[in-house]
C-alpha atoms as a PDB file:
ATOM      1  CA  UNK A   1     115.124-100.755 -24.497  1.00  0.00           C
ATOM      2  CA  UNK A   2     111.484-100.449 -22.774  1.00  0.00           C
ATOM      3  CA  UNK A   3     108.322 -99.285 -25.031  1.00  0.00           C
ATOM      4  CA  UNK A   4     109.117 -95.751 -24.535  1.00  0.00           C
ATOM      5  CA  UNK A   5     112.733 -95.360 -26.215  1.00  0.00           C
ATOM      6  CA  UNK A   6     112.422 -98.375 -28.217  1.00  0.00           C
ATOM      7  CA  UNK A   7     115.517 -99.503 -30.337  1.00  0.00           C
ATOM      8  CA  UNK A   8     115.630 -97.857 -34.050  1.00  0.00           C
ATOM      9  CA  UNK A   9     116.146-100.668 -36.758  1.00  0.00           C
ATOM     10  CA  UNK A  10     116.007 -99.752 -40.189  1.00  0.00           C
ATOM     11  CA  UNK A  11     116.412-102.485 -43.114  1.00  0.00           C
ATOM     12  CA  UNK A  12     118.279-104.404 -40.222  1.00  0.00           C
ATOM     13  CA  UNK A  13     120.618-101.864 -38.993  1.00  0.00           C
ATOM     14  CA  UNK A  14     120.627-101.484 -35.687  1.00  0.00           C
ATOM     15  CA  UNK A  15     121.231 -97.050 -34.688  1.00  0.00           C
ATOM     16  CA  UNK A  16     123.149 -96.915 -31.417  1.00  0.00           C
ATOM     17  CA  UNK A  17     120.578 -95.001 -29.281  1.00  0.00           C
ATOM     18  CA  UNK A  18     123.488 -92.701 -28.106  1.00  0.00           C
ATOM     19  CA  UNK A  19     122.818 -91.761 -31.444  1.00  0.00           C
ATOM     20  CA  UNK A  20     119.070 -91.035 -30.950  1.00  0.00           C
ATOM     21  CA  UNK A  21     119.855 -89.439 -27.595  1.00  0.00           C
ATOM     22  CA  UNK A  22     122.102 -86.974 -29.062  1.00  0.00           C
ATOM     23  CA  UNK A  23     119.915 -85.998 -31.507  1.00  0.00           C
ATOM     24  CA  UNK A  24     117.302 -85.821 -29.216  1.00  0.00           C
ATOM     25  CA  UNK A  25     118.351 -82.709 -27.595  1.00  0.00           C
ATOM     26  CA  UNK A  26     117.687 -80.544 -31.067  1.00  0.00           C
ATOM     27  CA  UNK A  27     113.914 -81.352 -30.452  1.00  0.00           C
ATOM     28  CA  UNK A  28     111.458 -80.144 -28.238  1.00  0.00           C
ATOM     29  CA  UNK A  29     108.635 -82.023 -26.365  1.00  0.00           C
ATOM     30  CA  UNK A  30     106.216 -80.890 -23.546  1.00  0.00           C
ATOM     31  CA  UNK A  31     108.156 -81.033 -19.739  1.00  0.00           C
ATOM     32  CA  UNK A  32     108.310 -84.236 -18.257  1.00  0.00           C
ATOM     33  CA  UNK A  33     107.220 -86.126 -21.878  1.00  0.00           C
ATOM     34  CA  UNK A  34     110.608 -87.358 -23.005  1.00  0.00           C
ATOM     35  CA  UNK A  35     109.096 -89.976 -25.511  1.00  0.00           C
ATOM     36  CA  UNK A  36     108.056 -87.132 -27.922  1.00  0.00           C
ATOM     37  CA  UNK A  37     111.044 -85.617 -27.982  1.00  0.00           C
ATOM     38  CA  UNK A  38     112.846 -89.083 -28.556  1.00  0.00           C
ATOM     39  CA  UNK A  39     110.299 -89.777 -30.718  1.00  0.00           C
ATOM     40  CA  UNK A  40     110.885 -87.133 -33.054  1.00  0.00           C
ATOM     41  CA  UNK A  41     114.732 -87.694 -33.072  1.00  0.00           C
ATOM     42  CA  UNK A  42     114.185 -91.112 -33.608  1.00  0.00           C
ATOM     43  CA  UNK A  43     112.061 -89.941 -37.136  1.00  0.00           C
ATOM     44  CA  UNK A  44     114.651 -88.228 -38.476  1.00  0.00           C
ATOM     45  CA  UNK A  45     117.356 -90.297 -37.569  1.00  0.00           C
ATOM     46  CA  UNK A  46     115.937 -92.977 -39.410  1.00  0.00           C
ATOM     47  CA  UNK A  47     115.543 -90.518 -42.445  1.00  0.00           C
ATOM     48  CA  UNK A  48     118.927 -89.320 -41.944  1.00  0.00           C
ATOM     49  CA  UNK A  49     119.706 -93.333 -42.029  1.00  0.00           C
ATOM     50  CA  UNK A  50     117.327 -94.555 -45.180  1.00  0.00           C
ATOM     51  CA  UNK A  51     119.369 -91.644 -47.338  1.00  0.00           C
ATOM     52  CA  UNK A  52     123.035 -92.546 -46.322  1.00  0.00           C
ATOM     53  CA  UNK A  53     121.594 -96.611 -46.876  1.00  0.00           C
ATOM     54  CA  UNK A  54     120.666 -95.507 -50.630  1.00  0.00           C
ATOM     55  CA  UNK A  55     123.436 -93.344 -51.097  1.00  0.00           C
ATOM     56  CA  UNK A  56     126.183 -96.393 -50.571  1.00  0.00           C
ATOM     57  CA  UNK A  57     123.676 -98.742 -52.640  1.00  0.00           C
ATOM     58  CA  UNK A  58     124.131 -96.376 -55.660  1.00  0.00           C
ATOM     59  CA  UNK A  59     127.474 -95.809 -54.804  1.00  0.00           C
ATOM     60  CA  UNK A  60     127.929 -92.368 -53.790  1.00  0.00           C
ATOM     61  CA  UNK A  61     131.477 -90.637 -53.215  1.00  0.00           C
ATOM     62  CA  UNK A  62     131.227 -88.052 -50.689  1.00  0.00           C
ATOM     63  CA  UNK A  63     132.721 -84.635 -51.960  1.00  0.00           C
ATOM     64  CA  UNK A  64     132.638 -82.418 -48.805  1.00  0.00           C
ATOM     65  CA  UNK A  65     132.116 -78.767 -49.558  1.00  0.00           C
ATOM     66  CA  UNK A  66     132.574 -75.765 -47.799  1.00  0.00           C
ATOM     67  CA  UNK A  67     128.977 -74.074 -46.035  1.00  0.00           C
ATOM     68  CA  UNK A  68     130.117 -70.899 -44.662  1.00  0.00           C
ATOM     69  CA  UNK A  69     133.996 -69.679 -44.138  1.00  0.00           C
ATOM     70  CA  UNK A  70     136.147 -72.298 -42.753  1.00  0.00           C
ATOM     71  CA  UNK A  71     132.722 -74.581 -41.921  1.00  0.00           C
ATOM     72  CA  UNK A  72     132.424 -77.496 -43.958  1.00  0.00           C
ATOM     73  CA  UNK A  73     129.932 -80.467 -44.351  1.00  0.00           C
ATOM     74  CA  UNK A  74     130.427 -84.423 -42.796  1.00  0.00           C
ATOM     75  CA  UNK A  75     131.116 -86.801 -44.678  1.00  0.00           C
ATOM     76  CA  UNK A  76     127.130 -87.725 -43.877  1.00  0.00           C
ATOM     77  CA  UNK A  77     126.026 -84.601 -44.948  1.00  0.00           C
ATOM     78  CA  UNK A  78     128.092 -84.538 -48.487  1.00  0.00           C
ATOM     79  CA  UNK A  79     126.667 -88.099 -49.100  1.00  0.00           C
ATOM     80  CA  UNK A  80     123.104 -87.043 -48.545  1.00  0.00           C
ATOM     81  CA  UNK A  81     123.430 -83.997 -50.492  1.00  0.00           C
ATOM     82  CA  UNK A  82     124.892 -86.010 -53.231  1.00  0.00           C
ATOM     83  CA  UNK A  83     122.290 -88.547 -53.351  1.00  0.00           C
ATOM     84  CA  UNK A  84     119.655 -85.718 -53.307  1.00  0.00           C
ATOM     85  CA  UNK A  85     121.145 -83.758 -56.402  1.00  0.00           C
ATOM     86  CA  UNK A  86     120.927 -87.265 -58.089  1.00  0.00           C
ATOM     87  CA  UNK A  87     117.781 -88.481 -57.127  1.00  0.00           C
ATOM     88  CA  UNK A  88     116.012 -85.222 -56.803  1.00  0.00           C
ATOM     89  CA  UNK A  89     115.358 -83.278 -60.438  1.00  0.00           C
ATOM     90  CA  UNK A  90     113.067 -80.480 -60.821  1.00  0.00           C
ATOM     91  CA  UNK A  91     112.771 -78.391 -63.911  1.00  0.00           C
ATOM     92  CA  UNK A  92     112.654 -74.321 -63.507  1.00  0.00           C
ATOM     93  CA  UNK A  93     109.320 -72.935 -64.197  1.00  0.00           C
ATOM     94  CA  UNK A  94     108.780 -71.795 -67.516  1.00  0.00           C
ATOM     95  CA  UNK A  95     107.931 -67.713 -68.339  1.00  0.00           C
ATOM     96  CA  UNK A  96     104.249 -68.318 -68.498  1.00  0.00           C
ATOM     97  CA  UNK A  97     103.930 -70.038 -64.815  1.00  0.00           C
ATOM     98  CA  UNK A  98     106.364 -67.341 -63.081  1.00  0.00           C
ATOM     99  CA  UNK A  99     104.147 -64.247 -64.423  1.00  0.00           C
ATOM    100  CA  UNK A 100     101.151 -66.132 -62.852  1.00  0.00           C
ATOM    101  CA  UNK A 101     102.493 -66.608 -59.810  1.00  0.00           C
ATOM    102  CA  UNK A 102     103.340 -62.434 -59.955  1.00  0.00           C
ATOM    103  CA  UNK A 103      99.831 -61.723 -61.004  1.00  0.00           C
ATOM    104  CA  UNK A 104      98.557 -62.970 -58.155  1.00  0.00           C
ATOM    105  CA  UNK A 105      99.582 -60.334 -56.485  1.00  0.00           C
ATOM    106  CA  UNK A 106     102.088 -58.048 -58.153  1.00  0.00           C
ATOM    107  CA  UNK A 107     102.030 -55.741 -54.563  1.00  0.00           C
ATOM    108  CA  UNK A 108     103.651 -58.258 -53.043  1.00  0.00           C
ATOM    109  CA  UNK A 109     106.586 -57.244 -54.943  1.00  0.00           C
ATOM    110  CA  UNK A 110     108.268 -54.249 -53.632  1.00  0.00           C
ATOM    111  CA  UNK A 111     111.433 -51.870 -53.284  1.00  0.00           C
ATOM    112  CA  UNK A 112     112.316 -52.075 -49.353  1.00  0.00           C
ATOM    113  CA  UNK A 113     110.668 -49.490 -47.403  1.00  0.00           C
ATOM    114  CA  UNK A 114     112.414 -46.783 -45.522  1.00  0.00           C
ATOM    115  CA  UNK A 115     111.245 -45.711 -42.055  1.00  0.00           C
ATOM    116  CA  UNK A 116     111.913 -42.324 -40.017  1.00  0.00           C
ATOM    117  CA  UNK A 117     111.794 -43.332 -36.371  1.00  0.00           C
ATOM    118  CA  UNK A 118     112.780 -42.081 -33.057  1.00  0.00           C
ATOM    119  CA  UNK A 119     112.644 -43.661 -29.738  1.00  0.00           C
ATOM    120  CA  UNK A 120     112.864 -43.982 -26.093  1.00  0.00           C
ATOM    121  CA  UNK A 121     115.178 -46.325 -25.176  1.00  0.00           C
ATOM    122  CA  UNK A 122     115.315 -47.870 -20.960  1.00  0.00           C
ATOM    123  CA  UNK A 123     117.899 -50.089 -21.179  1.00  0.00           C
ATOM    124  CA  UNK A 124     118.549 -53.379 -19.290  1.00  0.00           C
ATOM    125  CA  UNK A 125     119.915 -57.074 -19.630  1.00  0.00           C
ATOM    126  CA  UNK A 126     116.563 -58.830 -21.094  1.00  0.00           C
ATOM    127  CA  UNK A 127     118.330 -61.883 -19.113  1.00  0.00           C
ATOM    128  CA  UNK A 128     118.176 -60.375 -15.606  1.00  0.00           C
ATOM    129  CA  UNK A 129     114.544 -60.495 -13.889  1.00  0.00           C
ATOM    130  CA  UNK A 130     114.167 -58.347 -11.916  1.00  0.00           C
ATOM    131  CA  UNK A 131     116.073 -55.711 -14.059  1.00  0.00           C
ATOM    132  CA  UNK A 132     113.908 -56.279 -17.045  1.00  0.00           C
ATOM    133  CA  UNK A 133     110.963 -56.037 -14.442  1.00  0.00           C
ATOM    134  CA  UNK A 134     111.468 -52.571 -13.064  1.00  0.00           C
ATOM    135  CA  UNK A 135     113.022 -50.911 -16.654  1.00  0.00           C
ATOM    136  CA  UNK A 136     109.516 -52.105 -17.997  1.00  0.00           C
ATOM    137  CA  UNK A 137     107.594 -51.022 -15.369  1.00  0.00           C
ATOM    138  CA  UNK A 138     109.419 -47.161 -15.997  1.00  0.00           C
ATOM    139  CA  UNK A 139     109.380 -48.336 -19.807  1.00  0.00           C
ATOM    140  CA  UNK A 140     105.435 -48.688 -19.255  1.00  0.00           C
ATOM    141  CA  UNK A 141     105.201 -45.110 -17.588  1.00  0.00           C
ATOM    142  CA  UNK A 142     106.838 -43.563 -20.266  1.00  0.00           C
ATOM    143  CA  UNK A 143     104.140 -45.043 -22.583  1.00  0.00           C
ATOM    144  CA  UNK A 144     101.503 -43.245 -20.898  1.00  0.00           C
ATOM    145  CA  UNK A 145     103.104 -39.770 -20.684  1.00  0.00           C
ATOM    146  CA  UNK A 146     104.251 -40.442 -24.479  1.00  0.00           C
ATOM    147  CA  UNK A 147     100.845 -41.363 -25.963  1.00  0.00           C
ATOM    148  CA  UNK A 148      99.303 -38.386 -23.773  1.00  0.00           C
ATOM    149  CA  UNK A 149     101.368 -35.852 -25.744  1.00  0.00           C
ATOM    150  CA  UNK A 150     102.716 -37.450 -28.895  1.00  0.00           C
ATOM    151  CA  UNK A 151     104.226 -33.659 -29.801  1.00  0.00           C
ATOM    152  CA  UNK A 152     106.692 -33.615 -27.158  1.00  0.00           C
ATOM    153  CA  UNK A 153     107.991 -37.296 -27.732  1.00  0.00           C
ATOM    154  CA  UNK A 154     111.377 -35.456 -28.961  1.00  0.00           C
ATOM    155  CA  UNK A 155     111.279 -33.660 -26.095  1.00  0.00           C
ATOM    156  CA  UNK A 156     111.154 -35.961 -23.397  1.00  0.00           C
ATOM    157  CA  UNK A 157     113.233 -38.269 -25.620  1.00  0.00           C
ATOM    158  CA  UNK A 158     116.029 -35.740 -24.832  1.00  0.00           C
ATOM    159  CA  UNK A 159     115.393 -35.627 -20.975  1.00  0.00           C
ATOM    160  CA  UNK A 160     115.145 -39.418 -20.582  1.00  0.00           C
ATOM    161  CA  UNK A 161     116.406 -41.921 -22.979  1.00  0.00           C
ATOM    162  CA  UNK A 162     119.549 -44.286 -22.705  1.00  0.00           C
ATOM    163  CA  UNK A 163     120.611 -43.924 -26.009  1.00  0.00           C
ATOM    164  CA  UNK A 164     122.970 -41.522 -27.967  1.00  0.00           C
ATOM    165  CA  UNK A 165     120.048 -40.531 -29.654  1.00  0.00           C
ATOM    166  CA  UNK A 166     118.670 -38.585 -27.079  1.00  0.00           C
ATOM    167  CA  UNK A 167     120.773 -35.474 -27.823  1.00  0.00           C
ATOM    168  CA  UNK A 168     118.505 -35.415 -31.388  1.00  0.00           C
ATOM    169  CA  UNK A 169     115.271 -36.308 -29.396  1.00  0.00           C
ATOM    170  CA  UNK A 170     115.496 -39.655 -30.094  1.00  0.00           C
ATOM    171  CA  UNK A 171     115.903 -39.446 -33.393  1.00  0.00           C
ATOM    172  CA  UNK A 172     117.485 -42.381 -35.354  1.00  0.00           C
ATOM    173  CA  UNK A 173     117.143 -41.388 -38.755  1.00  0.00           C
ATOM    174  CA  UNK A 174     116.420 -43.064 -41.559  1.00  0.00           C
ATOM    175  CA  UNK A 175     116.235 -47.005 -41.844  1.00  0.00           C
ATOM    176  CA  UNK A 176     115.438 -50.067 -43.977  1.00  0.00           C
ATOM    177  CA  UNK A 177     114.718 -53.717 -43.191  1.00  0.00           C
ATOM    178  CA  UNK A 178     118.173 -55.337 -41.944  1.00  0.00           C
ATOM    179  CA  UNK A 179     119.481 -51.859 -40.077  1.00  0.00           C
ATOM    180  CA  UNK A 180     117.793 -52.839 -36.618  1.00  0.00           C
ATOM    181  CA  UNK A 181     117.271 -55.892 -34.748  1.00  0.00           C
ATOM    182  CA  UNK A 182     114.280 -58.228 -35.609  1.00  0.00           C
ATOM    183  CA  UNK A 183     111.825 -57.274 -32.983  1.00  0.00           C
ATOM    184  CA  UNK A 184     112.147 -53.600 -33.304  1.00  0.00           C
ATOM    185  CA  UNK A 185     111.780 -54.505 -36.647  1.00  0.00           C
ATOM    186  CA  UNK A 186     108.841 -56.157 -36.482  1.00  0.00           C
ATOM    187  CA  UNK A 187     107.635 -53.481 -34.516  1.00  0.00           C
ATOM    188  CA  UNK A 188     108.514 -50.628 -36.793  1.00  0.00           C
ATOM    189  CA  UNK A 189     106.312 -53.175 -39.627  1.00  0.00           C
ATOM    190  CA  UNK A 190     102.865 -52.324 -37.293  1.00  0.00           C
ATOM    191  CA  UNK A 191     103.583 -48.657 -37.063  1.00  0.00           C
ATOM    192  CA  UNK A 192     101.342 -46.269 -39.142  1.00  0.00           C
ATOM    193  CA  UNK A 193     102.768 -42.516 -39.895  1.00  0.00           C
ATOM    194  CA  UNK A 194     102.748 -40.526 -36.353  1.00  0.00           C
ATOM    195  CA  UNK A 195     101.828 -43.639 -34.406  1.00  0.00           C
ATOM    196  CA  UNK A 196     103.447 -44.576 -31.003  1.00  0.00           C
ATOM    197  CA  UNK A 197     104.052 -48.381 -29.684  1.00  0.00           C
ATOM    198  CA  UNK A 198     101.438 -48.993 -27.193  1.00  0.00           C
ATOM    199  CA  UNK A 199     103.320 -51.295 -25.518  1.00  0.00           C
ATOM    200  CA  UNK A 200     107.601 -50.760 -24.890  1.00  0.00           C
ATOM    201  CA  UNK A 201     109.201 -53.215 -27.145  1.00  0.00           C
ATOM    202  CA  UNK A 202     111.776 -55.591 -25.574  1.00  0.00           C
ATOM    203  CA  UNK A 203     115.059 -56.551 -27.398  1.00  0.00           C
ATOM    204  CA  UNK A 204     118.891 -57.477 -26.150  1.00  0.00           C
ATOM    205  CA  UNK A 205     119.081 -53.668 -25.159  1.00  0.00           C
ATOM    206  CA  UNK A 206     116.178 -53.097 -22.870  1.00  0.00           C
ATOM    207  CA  UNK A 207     112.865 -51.517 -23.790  1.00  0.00           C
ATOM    208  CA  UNK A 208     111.929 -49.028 -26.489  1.00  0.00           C
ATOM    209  CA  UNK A 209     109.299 -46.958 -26.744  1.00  0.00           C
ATOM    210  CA  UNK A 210     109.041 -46.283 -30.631  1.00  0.00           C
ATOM    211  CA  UNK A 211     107.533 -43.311 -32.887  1.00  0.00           C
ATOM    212  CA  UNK A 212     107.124 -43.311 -36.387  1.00  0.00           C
ATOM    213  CA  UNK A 213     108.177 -39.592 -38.097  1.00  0.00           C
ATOM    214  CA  UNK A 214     107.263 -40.807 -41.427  1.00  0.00           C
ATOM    215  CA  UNK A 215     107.193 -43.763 -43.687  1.00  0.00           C
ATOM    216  CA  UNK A 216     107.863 -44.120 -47.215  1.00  0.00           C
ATOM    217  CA  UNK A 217     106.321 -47.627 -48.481  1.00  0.00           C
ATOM    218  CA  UNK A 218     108.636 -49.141 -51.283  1.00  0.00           C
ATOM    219  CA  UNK A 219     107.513 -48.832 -54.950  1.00  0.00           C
ATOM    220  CA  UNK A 220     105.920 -51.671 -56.434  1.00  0.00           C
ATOM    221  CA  UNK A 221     108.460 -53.696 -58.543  1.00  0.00           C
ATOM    222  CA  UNK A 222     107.906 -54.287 -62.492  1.00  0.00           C
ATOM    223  CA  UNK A 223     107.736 -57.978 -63.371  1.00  0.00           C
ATOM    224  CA  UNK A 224     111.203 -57.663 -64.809  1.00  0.00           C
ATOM    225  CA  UNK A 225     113.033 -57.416 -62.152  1.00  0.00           C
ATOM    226  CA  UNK A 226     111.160 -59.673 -59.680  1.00  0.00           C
ATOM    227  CA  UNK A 227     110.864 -62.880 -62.293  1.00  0.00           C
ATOM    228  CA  UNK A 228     114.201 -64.186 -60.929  1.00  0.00           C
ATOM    229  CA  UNK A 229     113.899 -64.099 -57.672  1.00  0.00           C
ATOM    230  CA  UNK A 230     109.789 -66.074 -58.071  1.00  0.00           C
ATOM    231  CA  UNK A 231     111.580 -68.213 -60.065  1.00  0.00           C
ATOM    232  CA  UNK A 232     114.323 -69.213 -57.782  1.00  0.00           C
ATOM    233  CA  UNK A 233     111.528 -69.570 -54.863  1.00  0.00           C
ATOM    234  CA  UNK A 234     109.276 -71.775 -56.822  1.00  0.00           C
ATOM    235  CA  UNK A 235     112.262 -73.995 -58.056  1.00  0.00           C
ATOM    236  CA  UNK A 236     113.022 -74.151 -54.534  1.00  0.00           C
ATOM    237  CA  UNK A 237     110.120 -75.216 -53.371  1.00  0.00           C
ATOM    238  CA  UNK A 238     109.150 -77.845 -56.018  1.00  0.00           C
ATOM    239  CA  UNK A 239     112.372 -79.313 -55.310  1.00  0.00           C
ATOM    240  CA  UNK A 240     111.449 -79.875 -51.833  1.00  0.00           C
ATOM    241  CA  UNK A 241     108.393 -81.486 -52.694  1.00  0.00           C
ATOM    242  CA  UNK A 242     110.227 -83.442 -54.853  1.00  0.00           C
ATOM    243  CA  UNK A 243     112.801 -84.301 -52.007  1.00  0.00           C
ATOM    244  CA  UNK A 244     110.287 -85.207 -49.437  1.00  0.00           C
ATOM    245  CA  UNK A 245     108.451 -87.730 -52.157  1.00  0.00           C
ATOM    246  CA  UNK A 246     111.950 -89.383 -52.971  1.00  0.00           C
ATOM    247  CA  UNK A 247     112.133 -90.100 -48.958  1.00  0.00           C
ATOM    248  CA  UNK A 248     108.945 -91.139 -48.567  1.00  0.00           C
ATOM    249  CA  UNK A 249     109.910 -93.712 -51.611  1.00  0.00           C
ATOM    250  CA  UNK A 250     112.459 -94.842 -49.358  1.00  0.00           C
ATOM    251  CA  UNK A 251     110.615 -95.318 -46.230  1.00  0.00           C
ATOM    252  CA  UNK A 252     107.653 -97.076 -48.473  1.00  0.00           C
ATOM    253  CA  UNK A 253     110.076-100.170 -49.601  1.00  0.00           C
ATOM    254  CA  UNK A 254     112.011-100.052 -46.245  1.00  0.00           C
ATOM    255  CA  UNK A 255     112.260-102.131 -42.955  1.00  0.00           C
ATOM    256  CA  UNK A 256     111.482 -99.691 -40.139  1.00  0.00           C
ATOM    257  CA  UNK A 257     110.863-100.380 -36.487  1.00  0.00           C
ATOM    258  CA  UNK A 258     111.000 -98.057 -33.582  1.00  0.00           C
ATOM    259  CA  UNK A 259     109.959 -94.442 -35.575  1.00  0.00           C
ATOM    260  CA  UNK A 260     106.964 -94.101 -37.315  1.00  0.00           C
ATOM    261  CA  UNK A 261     107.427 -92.138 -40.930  1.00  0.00           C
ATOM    262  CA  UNK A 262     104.121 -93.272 -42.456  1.00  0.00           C
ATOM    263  CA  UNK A 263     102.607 -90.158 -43.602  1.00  0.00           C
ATOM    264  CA  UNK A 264     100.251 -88.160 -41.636  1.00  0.00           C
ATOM    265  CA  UNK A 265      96.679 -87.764 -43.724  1.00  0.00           C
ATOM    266  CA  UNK A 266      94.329 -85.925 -42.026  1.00  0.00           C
ATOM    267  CA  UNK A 267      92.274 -88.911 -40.710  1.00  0.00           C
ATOM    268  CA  UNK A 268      95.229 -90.171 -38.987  1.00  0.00           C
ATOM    269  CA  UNK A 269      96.419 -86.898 -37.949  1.00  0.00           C
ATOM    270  CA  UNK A 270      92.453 -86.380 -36.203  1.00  0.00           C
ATOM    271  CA  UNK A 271      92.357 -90.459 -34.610  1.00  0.00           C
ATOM    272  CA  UNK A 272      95.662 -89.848 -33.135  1.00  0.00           C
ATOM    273  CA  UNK A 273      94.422 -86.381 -31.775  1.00  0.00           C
ATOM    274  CA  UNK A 274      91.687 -88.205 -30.000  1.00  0.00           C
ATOM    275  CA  UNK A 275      93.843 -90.734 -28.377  1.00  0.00           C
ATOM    276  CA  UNK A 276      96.584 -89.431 -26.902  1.00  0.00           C
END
């Protein structure tokens, strides 16, 4: 193999770079640089490699679960996980550590809010050009004449949007985080009581213009019933910390050529910054 996909060899096993190849498709790298996106694949190939390595030292039986309804795990993926539930042991935090991670910031805790929102919809295929051009070009128009008289948004809801809600002026109601998709989500999240999107908001329907009516901002949450759920994300993310030490155990005491795993301080991080 020449310098740029150079053959992966960890504690003398040679990885088939069909294998590297494959796995080079899940990561990205700028156009026309195909030796970072190798590159990466290569990394966690070799990771992928050092874990199934230790799992057969220590003998490891793969028991392959199910992950979602009729999906289940490879045999790889059951041996990993297996050697990671051995290797890897965190405790849960006690009582004292959870409440201090709440009294941070106890606001951070809260009942989901509930939004009343109407909108405008021009709808499109996001996917075609030229339609997505010209519905945001009317999307944009509708803005204007929106923002210019915020009391009649129901009104010219009625006379011009593509959705079902038009005959209610737009209206949609009541909602909560999960009832609409992510960006008009994310949108909704920005809006203040009365306020109007400045810009139309694209998702897989077209483009929405979007009003708040009203917003009702979830109660804050007594320590109670929040402790379970802190606790479950700071188990979670000790354990990871804990995982990524175990591999970096691994790659410390291991035979590596053709990734690089060594980890990045921030003085390497900087002198590789400067030369590439």
């Amino acid at each position: 193999m020449n310098a740029l996909f150079p053959d992966l060899v960890i504690n003398g096993e040679t990885v088939p770079s069909s294998q590297v190849a494959a796995e080079a498709q899940n990561h990205d790298g700028p156009k026309g640089k195909p030796g970072i996106a190798w590159r990466k694949a290569a990394n966690a190939i070799a990771v992928r490699t050092l874990l199934l390595q230790e799992a057969h030292k220590r003998g490891i039986e793969a028991q392959v679960q199910e992950v979602g309804p009729g999906r289940f795990e490879t045999e790889e993926e059951a041996l990993i996980r297996g050697l990671l539930d051995e290797a890897v042991i965190v405790s849960k935090p006690g009582q004292q550590v959870i409440r201090a991670e709440w009294e941070k910031d106890p606001l951070r805790f809260r009942s989901p809010p509930l939004w009343e929102v109407s909108h405008i919809l021009i709808a499109c295929d996001p996917r075609d050009d030229s339609a997505r051009k010209e519905a945001h070009a009317r999307a944009v128009d509708l803005t204007g004449k929106a923002l210019g008289n915020p009391k009649a948004f129901a009104k010219l809801a009625a006379q011009v949007s593509e959705c079902g809600s038009k005959s209610s002026g737009g209206a949609l109601g009541q909602l909560s985080p999960g009832d609409s998709v992510p960006e008009f989500e994310a949108a909704l999240r920005e809006l203040t009581e009365g306020a109007i999107t400045a810009e139309p908001i694209l998702t897989r329907y077209g483009w929405h213009i979007i009003k708040m009516d009203a917003v009702a901002t979830g109660a804050v949450l007594p320590f109670d019933s929040v402790k379970q759920k802190i606790s479950d994300a700071m188990e979670k993310a000790s354990w990871a910390r804990a995982a990524k030490d175990f591999v970096q155990t691994l790659v410390a005491s291991a035979e590596i050529s053709g990734a690089d795993l060594r980890p990045v301080s921030p003085r390497r991080a900087d002198h590789e910054k400067h030369h590439h």
